[in-house]
Protein backbone atom coordinates (compact mmCIF):
# COMPACT_ATOMS: atom_id res chain seq x y z
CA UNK A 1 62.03 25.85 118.05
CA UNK A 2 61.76 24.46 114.69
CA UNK A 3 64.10 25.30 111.88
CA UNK A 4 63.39 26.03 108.18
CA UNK A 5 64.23 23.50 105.53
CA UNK A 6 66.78 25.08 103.39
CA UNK A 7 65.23 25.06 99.73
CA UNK A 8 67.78 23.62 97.98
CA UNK A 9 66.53 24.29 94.38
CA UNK A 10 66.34 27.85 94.89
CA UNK A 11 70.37 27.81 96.20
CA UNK A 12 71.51 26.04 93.68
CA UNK A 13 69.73 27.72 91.27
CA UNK A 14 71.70 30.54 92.60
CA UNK A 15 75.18 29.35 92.19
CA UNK A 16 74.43 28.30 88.77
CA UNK A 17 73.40 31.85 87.74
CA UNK A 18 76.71 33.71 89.25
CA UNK A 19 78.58 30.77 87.98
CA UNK A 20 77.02 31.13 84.90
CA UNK A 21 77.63 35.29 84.62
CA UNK A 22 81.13 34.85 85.95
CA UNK A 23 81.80 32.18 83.08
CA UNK A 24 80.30 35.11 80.95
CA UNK A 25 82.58 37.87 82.40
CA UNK A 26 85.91 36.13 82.03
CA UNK A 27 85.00 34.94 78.25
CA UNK A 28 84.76 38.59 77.52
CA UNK A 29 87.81 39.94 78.45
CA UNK A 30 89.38 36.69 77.37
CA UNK A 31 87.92 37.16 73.88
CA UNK A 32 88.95 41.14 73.64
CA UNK A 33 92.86 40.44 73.53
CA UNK A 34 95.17 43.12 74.27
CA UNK A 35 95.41 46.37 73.54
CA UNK A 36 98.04 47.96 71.39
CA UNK A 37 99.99 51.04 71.61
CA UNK A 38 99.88 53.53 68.56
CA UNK A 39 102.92 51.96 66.82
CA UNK A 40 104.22 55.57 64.91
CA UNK A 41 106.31 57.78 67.25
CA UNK A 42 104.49 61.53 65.57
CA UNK A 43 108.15 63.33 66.73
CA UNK A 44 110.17 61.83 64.01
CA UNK A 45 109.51 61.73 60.18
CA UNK A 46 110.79 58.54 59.38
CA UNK A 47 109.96 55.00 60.32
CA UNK A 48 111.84 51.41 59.86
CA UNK A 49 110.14 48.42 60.00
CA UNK A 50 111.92 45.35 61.03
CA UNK A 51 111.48 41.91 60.33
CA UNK A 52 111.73 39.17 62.63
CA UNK A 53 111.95 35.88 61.04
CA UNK A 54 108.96 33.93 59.89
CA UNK A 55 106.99 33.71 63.72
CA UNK A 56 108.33 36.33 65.08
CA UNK A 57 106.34 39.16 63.80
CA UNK A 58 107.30 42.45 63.13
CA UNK A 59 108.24 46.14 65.23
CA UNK A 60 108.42 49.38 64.15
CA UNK A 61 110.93 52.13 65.17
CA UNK A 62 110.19 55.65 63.91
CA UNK A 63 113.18 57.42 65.16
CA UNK A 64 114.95 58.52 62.00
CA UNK A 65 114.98 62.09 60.77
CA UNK A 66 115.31 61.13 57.09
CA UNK A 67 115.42 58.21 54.86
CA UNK A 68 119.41 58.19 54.41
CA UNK A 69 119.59 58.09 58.13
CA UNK A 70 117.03 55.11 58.59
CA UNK A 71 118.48 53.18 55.36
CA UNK A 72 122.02 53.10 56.56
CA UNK A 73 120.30 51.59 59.52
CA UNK A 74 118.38 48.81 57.28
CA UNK A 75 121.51 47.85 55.61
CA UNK A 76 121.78 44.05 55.99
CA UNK A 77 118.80 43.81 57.97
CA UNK A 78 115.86 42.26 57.47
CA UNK A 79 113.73 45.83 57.56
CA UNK A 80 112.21 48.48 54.73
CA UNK A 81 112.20 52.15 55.60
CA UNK A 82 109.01 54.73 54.96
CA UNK A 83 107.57 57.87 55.70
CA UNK A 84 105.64 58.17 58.89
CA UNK A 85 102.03 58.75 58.29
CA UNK A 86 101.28 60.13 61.41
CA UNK A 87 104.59 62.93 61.78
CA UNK A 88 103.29 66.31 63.64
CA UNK A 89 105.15 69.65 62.09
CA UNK A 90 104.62 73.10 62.90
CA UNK A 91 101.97 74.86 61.60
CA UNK A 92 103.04 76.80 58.23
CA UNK A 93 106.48 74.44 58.32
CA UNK A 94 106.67 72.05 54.80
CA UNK A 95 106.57 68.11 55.66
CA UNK A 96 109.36 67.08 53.52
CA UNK A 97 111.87 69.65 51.61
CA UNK A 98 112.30 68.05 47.90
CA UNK A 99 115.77 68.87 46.16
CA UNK A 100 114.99 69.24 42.36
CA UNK A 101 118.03 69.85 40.11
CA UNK A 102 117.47 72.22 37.29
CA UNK A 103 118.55 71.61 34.06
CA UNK A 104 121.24 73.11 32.05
């Protein structure tokens, strides 16, 4: 009984090509980064955004119901206070009531 030669171009060739897409694969998902979460809780109108030092980046916390509420909580803090763009009402229900005084 005489056994094959093993064709050692054509295995090697082989590896090299699923070494070669697997190389491929993990560069992808490597190069995509990571996902984010939407940032703006809809449920609340206002948001603060906090400031974390000059590497640290920033966060956002949207769980203020008006912009008194959420500046009393930026006081001394390194963090600005603003309207969430992406606050869900009921239908037919005003975003934001406005005070105006009347003169006289």
């Amino acid at each position: 009984m005489s056994e094959r030669p093993v064709d050692r171009r054509r295995l090697s060739a082989g590896v090299l090509t699923g070494g070669v897409l697997s190389l491929a694969a993990v560069s992808l998902v490597m190069l995509s980064g990571p996902a984010q979460a939407q940032r703006y809780d809809p449920r609340y109108p206002v948001c603060m955004t906090v400031y974390s030092g000059p590497f640290g980046g920033e966060w956002i916390d949207c769980s203020y119901d008006s912009l008194p509420q959420c500046r009393a909580s930026a006081s001394g803090r390194s963090a600005m206070c603003s309207i969430n763009p992406y606050f869900v009402t009921a239908p037919g229900v005003p975003r934001f009531h406005r005070h105006h005084r009347r003169a006289g």
